[in-house]
PDB file of N, CA and C in Angstrom:
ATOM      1  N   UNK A   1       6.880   5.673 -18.065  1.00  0.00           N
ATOM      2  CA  UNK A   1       6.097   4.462 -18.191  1.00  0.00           C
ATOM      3  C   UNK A   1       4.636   4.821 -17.978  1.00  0.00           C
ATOM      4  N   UNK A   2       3.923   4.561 -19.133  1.00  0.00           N
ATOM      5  CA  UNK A   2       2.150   4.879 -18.913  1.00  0.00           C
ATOM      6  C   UNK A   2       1.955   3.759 -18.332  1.00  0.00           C
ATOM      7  N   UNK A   3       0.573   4.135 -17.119  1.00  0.00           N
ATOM      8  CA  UNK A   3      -0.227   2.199 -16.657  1.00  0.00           C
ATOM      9  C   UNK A   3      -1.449   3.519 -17.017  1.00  0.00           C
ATOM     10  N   UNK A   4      -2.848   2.656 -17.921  1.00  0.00           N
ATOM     11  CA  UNK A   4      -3.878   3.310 -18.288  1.00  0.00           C
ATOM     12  C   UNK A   4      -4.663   3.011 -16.912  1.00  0.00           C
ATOM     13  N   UNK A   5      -5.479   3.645 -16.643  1.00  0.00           N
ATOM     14  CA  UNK A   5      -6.532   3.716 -15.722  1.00  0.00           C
ATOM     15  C   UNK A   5      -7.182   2.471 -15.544  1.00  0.00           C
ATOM     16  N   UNK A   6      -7.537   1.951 -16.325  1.00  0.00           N
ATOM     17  CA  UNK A   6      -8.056   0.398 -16.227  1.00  0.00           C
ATOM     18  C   UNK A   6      -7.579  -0.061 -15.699  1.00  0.00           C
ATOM     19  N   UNK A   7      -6.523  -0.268 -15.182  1.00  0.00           N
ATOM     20  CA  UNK A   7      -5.074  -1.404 -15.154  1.00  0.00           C
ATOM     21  C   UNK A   7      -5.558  -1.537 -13.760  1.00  0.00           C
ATOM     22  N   UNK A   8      -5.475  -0.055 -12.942  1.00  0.00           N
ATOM     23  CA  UNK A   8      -5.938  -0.080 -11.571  1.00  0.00           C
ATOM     24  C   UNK A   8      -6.253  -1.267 -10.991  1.00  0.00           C
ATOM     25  N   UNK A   9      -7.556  -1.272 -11.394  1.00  0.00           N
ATOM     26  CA  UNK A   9      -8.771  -1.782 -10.457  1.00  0.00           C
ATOM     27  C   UNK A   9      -8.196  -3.365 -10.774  1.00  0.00           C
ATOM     28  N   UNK A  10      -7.384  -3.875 -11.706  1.00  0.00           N
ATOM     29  CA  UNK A  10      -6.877  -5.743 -11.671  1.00  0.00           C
ATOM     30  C   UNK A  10      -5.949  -5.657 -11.000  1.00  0.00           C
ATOM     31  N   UNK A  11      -4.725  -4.627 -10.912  1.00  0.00           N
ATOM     32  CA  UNK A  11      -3.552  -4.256 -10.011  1.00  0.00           C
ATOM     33  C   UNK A  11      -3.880  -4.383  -8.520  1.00  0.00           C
ATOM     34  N   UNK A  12      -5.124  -4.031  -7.761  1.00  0.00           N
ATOM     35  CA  UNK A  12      -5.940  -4.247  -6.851  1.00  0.00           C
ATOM     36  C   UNK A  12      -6.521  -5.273  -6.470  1.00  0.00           C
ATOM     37  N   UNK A  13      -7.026  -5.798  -7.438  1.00  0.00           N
ATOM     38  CA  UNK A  13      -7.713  -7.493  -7.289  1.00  0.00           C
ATOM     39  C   UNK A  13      -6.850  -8.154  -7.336  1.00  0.00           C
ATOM     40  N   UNK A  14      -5.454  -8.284  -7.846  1.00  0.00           N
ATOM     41  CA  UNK A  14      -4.671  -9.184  -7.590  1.00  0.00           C
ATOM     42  C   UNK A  14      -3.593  -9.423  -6.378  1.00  0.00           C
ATOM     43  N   UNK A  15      -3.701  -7.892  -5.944  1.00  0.00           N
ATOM     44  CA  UNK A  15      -3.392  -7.774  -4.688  1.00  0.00           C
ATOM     45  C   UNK A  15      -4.058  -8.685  -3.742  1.00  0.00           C
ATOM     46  N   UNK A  16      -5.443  -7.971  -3.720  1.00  0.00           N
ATOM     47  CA  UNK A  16      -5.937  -8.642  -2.705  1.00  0.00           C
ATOM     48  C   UNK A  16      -5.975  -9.803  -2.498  1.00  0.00           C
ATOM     49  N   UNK A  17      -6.186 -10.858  -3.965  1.00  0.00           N
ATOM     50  CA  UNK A  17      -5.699 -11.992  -3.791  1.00  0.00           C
ATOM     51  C   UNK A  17      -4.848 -12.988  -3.273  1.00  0.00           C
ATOM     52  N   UNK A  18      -3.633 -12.220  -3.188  1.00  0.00           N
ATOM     53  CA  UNK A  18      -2.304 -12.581  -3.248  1.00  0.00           C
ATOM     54  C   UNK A  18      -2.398 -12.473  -1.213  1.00  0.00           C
ATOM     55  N   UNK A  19      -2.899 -11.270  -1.046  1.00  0.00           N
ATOM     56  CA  UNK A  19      -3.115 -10.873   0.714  1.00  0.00           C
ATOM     57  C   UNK A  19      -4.009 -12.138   0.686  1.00  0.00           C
ATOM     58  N   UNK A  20      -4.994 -12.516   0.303  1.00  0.00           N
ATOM     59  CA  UNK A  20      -5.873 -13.668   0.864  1.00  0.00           C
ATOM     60  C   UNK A  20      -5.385 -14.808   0.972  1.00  0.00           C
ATOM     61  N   UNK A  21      -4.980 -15.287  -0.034  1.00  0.00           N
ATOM     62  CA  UNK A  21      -3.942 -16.429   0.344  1.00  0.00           C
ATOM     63  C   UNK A  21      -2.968 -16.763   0.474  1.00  0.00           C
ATOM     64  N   UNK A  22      -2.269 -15.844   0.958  1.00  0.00           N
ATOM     65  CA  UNK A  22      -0.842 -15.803   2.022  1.00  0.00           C
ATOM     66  C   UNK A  22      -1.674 -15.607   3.128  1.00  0.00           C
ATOM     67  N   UNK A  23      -2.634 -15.309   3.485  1.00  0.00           N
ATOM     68  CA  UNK A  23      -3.214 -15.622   5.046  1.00  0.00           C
ATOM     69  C   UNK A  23      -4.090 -17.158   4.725  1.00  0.00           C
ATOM     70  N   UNK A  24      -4.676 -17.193   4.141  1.00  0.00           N
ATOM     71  CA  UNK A  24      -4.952 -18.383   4.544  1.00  0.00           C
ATOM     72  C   UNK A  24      -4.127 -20.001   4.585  1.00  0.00           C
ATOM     73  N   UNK A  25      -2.637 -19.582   3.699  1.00  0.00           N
ATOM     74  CA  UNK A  25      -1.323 -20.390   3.817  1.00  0.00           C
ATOM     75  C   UNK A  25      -1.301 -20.070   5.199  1.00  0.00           C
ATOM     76  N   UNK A  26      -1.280 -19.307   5.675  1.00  0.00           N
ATOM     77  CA  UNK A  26      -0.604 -18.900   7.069  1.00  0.00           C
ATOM     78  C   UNK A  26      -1.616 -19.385   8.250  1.00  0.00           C
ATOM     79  N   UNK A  27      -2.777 -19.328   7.594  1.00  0.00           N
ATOM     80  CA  UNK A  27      -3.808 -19.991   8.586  1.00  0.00           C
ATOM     81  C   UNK A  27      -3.865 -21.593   8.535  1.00  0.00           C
ATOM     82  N   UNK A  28      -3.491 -21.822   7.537  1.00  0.00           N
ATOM     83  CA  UNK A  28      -3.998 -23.443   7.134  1.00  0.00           C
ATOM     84  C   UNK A  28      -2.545 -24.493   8.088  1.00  0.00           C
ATOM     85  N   UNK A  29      -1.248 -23.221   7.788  1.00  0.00           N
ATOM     86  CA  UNK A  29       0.035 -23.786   8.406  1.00  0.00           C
ATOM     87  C   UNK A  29       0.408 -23.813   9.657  1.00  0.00           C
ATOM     88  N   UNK A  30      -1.431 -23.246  10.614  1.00  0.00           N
ATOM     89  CA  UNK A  30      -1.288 -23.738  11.923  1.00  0.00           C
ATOM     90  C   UNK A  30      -1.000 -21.833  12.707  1.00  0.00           C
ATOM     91  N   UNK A  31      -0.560 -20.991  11.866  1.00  0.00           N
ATOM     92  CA  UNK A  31      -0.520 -19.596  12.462  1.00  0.00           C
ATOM     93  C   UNK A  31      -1.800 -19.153  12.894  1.00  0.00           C
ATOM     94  N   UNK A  32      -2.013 -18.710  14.502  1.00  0.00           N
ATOM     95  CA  UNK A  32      -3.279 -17.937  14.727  1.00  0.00           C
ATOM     96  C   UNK A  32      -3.664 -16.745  14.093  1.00  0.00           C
ATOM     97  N   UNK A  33      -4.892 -16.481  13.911  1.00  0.00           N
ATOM     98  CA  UNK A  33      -5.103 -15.673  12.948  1.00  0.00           C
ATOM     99  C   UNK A  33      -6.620 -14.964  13.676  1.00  0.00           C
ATOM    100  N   UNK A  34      -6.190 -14.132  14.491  1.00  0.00           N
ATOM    101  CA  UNK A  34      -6.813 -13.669  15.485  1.00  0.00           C
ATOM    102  C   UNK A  34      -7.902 -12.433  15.351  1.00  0.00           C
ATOM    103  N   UNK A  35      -9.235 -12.153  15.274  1.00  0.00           N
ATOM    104  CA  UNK A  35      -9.718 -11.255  14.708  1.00  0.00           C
ATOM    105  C   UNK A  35     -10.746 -10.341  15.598  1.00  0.00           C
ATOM    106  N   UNK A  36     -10.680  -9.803  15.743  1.00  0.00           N
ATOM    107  CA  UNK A  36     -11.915  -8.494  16.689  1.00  0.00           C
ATOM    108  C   UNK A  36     -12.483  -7.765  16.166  1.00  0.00           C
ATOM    109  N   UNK A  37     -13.503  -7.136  17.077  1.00  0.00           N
ATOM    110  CA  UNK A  37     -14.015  -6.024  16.498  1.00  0.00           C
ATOM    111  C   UNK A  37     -13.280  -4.622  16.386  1.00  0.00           C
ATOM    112  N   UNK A  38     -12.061  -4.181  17.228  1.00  0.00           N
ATOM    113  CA  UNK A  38     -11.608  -3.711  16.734  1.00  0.00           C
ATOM    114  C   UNK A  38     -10.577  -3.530  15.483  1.00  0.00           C
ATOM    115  N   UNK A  39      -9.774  -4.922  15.422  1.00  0.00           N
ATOM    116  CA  UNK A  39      -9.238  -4.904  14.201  1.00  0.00           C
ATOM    117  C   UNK A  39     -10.237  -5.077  12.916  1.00  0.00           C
ATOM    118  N   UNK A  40     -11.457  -5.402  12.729  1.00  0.00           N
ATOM    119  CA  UNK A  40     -12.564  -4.972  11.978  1.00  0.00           C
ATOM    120  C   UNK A  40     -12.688  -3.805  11.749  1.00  0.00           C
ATOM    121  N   UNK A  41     -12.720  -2.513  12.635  1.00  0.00           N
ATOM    122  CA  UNK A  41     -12.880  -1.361  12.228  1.00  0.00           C
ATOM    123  C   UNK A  41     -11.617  -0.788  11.692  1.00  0.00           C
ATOM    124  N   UNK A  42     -10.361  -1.369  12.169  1.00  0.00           N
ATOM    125  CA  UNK A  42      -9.091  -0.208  11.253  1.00  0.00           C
ATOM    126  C   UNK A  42      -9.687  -1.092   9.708  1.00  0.00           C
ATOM    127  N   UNK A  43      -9.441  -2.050   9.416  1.00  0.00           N
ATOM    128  CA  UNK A  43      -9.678  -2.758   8.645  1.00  0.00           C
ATOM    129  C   UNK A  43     -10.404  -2.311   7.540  1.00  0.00           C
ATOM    130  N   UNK A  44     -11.532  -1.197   8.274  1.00  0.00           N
ATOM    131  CA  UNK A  44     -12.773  -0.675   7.234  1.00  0.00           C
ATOM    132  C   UNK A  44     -12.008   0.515   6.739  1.00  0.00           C
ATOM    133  N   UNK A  45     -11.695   1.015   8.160  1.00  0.00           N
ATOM    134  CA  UNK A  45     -10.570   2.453   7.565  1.00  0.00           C
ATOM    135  C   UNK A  45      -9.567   2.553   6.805  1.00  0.00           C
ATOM    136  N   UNK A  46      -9.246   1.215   6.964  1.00  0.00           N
ATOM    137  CA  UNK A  46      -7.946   1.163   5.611  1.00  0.00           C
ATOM    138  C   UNK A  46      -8.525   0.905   4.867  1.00  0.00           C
ATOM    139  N   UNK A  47      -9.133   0.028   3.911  1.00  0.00           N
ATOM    140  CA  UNK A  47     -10.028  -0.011   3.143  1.00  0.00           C
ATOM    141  C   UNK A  47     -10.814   1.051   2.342  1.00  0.00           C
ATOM    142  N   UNK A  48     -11.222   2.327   3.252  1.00  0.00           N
ATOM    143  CA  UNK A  48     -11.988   3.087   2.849  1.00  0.00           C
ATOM    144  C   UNK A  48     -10.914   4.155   2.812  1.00  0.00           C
ATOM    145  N   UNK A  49      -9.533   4.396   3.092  1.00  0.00           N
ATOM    146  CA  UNK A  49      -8.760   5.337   3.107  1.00  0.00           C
ATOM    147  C   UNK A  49      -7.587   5.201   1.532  1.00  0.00           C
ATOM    148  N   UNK A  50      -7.838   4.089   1.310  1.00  0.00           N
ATOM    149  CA  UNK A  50      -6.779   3.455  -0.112  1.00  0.00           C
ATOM    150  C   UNK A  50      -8.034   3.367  -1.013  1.00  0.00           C
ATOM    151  N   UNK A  51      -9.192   3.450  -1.174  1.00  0.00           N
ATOM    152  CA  UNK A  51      -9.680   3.574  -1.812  1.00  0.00           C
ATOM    153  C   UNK A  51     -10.291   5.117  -2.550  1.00  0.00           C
ATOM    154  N   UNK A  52     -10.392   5.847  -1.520  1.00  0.00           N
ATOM    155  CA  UNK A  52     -10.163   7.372  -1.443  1.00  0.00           C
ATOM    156  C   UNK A  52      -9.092   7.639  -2.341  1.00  0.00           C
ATOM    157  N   UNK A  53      -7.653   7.596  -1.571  1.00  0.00           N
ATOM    158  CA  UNK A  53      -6.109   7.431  -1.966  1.00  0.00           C
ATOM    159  C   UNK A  53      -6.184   7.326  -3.739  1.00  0.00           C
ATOM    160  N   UNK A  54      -6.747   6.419  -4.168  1.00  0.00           N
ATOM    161  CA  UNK A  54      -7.284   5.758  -4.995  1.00  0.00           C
ATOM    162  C   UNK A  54      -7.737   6.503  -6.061  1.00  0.00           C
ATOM    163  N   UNK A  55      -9.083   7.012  -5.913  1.00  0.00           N
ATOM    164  CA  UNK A  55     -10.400   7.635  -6.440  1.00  0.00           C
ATOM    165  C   UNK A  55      -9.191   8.931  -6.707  1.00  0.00           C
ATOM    166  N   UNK A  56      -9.046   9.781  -5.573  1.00  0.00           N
ATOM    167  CA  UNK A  56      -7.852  11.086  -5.502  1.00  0.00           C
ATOM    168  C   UNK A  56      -6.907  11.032  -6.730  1.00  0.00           C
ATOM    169  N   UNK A  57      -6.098   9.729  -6.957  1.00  0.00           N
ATOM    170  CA  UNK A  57      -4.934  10.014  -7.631  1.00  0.00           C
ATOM    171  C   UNK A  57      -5.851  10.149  -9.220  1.00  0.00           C
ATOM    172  N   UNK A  58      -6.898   9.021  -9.552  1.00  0.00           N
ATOM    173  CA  UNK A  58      -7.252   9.116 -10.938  1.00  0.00           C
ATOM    174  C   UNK A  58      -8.097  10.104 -11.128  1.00  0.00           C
ATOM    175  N   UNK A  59      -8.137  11.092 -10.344  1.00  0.00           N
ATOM    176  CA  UNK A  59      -9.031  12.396 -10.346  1.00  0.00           C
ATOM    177  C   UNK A  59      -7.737  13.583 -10.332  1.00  0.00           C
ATOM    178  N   UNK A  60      -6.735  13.397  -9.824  1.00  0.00           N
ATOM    179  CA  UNK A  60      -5.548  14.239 -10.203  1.00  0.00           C
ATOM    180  C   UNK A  60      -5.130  13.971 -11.603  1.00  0.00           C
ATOM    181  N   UNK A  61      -5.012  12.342 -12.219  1.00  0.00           N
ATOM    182  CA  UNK A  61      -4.686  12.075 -13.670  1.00  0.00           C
ATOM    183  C   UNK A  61      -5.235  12.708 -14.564  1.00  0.00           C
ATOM    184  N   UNK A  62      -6.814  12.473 -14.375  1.00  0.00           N
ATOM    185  CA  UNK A  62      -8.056  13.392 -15.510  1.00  0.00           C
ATOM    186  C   UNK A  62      -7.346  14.416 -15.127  1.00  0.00           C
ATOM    187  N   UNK A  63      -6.704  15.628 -13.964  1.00  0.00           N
ATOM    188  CA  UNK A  63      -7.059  16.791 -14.175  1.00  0.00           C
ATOM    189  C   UNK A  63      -5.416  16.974 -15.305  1.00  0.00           C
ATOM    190  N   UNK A  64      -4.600  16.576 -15.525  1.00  0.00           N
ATOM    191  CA  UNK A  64      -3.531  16.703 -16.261  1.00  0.00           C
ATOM    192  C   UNK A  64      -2.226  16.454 -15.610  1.00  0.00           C
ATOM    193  N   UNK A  65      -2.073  15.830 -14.144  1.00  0.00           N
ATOM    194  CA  UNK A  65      -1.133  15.229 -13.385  1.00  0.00           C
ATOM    195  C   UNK A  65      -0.061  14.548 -13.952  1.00  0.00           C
ATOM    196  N   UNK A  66       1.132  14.693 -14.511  1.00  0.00           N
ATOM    197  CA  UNK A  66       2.084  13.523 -14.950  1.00  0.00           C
ATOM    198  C   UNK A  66       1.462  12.024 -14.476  1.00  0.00           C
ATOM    199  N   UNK A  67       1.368  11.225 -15.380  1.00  0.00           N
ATOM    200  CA  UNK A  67       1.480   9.326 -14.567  1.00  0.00           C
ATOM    201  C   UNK A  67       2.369   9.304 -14.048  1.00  0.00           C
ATOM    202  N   UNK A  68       3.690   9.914 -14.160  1.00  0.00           N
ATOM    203  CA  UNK A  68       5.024   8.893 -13.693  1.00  0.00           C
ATOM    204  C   UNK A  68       5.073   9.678 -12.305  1.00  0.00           C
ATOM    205  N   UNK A  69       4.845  10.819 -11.916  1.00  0.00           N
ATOM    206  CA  UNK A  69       4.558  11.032 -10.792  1.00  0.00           C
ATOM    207  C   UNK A  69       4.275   9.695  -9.559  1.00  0.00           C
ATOM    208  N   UNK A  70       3.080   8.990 -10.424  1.00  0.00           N
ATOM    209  CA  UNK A  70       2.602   8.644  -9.405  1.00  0.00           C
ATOM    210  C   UNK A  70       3.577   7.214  -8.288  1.00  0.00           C
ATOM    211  N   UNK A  71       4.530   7.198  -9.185  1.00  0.00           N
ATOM    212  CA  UNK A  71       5.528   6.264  -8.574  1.00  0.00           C
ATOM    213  C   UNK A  71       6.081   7.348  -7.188  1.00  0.00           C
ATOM    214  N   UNK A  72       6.109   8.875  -7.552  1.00  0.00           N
ATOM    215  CA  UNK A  72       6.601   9.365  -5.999  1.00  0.00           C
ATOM    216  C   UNK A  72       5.104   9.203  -4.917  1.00  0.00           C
ATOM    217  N   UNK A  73       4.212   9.520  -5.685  1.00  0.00           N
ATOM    218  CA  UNK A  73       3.054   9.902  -4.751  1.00  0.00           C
ATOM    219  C   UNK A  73       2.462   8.375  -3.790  1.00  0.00           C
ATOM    220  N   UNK A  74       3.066   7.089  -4.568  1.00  0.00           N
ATOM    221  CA  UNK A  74       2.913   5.596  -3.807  1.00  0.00           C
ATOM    222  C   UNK A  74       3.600   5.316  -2.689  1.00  0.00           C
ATOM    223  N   UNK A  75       5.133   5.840  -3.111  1.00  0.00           N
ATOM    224  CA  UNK A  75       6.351   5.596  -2.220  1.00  0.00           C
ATOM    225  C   UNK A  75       6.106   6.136  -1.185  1.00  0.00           C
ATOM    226  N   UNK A  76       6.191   7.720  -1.438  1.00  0.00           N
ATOM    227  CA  UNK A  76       5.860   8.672  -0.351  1.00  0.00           C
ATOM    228  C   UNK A  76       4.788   8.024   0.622  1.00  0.00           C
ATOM    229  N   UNK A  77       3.616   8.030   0.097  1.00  0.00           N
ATOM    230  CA  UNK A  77       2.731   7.469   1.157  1.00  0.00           C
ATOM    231  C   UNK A  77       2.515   6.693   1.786  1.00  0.00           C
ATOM    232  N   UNK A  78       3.292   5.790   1.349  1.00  0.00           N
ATOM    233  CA  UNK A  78       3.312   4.101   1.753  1.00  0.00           C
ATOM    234  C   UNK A  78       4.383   4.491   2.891  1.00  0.00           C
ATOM    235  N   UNK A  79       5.685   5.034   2.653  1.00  0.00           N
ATOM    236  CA  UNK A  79       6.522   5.907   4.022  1.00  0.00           C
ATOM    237  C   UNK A  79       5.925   6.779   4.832  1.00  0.00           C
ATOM    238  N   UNK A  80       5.106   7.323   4.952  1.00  0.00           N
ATOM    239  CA  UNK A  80       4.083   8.395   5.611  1.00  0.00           C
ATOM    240  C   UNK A  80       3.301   7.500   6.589  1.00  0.00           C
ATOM    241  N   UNK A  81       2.526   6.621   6.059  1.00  0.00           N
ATOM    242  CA  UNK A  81       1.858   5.153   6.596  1.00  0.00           C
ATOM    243  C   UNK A  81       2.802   4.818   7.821  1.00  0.00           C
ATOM    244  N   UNK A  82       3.931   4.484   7.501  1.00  0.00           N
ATOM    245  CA  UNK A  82       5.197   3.912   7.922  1.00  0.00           C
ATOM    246  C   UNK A  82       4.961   4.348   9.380  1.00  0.00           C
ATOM    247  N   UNK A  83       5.424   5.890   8.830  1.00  0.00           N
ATOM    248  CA  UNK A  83       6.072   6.765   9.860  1.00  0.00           C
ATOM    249  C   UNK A  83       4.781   7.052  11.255  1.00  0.00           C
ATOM    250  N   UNK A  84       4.126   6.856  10.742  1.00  0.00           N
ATOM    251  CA  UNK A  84       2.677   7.578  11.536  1.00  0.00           C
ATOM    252  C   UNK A  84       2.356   6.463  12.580  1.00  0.00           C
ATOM    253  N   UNK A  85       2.645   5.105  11.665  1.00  0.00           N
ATOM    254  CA  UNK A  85       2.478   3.966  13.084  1.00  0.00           C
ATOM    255  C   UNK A  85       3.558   4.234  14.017  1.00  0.00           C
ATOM    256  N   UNK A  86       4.764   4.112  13.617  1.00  0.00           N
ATOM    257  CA  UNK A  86       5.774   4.507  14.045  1.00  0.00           C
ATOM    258  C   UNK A  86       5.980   5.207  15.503  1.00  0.00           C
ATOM    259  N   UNK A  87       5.446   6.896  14.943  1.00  0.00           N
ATOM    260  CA  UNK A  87       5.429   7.845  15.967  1.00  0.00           C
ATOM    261  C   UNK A  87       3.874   8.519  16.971  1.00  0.00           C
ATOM    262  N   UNK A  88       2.630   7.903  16.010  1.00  0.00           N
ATOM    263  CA  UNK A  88       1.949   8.187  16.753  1.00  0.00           C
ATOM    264  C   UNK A  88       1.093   7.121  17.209  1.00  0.00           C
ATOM    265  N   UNK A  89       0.679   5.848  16.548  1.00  0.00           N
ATOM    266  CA  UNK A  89       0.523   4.315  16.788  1.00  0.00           C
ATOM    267  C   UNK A  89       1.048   3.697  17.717  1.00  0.00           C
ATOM    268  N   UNK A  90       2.337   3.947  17.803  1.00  0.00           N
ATOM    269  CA  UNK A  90       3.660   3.202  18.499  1.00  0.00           C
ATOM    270  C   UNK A  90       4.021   2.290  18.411  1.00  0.00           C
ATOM    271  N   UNK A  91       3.767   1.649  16.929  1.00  0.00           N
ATOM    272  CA  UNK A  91       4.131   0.346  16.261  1.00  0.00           C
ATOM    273  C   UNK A  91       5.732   0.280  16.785  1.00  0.00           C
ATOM    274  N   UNK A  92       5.566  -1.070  17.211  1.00  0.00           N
ATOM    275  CA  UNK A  92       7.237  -1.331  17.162  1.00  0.00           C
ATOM    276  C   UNK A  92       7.989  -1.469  16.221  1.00  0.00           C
ATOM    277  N   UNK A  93       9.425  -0.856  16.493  1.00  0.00           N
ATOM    278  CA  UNK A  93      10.303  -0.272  15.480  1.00  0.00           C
ATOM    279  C   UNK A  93      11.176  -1.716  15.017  1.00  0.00           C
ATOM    280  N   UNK A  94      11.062  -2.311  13.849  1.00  0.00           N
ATOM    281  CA  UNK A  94      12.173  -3.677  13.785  1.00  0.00           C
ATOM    282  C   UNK A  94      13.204  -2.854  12.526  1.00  0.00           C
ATOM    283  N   UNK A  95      14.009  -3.942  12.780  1.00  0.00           N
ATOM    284  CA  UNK A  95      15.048  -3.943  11.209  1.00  0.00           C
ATOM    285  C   UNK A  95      14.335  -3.928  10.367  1.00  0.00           C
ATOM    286  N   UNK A  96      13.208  -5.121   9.905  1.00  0.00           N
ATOM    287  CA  UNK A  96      12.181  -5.800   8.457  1.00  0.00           C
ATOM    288  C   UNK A  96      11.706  -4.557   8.092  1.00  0.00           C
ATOM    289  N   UNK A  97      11.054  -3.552   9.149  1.00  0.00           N
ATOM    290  CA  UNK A  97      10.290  -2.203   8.461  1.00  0.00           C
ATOM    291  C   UNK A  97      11.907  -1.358   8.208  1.00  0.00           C
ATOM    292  N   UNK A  98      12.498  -1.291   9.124  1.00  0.00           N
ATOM    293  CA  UNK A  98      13.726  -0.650   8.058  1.00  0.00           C
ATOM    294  C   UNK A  98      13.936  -0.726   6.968  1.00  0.00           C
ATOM    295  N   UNK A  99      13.937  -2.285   6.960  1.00  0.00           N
ATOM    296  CA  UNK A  99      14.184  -2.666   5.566  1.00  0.00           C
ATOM    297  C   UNK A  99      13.397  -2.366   4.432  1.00  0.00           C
ATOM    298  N   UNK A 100      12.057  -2.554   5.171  1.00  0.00           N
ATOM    299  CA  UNK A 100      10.704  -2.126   3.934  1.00  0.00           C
ATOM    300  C   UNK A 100      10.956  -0.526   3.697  1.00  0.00           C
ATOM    301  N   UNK A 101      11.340   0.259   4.635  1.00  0.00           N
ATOM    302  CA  UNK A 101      11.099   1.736   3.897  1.00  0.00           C
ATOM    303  C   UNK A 101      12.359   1.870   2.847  1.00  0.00           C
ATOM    304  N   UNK A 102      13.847   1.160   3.303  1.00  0.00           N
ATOM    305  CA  UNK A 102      14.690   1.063   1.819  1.00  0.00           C
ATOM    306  C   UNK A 102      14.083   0.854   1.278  1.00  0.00           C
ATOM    307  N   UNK A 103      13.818  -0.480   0.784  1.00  0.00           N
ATOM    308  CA  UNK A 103      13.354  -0.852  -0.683  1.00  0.00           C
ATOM    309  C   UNK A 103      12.138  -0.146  -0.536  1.00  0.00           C
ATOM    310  N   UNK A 104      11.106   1.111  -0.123  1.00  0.00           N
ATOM    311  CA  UNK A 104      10.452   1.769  -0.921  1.00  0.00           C
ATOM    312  C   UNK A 104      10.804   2.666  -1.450  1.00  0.00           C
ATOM    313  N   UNK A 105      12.055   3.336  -0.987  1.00  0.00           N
ATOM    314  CA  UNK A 105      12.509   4.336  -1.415  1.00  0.00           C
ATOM    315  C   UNK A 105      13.665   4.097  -2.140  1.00  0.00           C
ATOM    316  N   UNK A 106      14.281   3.091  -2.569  1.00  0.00           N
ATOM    317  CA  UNK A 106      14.979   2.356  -3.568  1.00  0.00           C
ATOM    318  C   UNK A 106      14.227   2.030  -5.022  1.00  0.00           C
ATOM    319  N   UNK A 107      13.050   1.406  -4.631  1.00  0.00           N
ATOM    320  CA  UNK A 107      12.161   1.270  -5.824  1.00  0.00           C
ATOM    321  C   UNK A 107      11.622   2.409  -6.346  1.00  0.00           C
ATOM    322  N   UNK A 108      11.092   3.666  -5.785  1.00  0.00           N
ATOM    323  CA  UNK A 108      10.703   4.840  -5.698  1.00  0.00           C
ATOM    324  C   UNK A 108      11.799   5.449  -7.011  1.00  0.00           C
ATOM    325  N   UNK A 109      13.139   5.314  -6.789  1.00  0.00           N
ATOM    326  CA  UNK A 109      14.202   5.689  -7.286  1.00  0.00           C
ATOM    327  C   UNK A 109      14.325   5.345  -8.751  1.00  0.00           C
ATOM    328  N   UNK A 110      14.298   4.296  -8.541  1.00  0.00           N
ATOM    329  CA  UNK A 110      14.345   3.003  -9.428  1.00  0.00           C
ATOM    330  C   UNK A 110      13.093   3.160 -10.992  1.00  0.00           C
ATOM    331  N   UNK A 111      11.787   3.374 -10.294  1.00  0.00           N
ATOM    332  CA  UNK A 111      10.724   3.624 -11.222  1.00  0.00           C
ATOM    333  C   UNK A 111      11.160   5.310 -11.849  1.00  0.00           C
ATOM    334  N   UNK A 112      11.796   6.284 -11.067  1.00  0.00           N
ATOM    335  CA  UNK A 112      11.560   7.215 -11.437  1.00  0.00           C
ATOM    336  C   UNK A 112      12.888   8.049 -12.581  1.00  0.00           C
ATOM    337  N   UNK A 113      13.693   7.134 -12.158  1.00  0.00           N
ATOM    338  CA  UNK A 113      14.842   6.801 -13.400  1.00  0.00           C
ATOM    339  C   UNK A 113      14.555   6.265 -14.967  1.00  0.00           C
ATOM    340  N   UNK A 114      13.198   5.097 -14.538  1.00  0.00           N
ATOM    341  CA  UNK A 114      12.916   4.454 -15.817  1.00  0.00           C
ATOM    342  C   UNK A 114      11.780   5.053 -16.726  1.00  0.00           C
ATOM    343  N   UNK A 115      11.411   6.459 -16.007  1.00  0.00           N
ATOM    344  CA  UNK A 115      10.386   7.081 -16.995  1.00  0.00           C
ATOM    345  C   UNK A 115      11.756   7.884 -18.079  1.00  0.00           C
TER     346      UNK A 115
END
């Protein structure tokens, strides 16, 4: 499956969209929605680390990278993410993130069957 380079940057904006107002549903429905200066700064770092992430993969594409790759190189990292709160963060461990790393590595499967 080709996605052209363009596609990116609306694949992104519609994200973010979609993150904006599911918080502000969530804000409007009475959920606190609590903000600091430190959660401001991961905030920048994630931001500035998926955008990197980002810049990296369509700079591996120009250099002659398979596209369909990039369905392992999402999964993977998005589990890496996972794991790192996990063990060095010390995010607490639930079922729901269980569940989220299946279905990434189900979908992972899934995309890489359909090239």
């Amino acid at each position: 499956m080709f996605i052209p380079h363009s596609v990116q940057p609306v694949i992104t904006g519609i994200a973010c969209f979609i993150n904006v107002a599911v918080t502000l549903y969530l804000w409007a429905g009475g959920t606190p929605i609590a903000f600091s200066v430190e959660s401001l700064r991961f905030l920048i770092v994630v931001g500035v680390a998926t955008a990197t992430v980002n810049l990296f993969t369509l700079l591996a594409y120009a250099s002659g990278l398979r596209v369909t790759s990039s369905f392992v190189i999402g999964g993977t990292s998005t589990l890496l993410v996972l794991l790192v709160g996990f063990l060095f963060l010390k995010e607490p461990f639930t079922w729901a993130k269980l569940l989220a790393i299946g279905l990434i590595v189900g979908g992972t499967f899934l995309l890489r069957g359909a090239e």
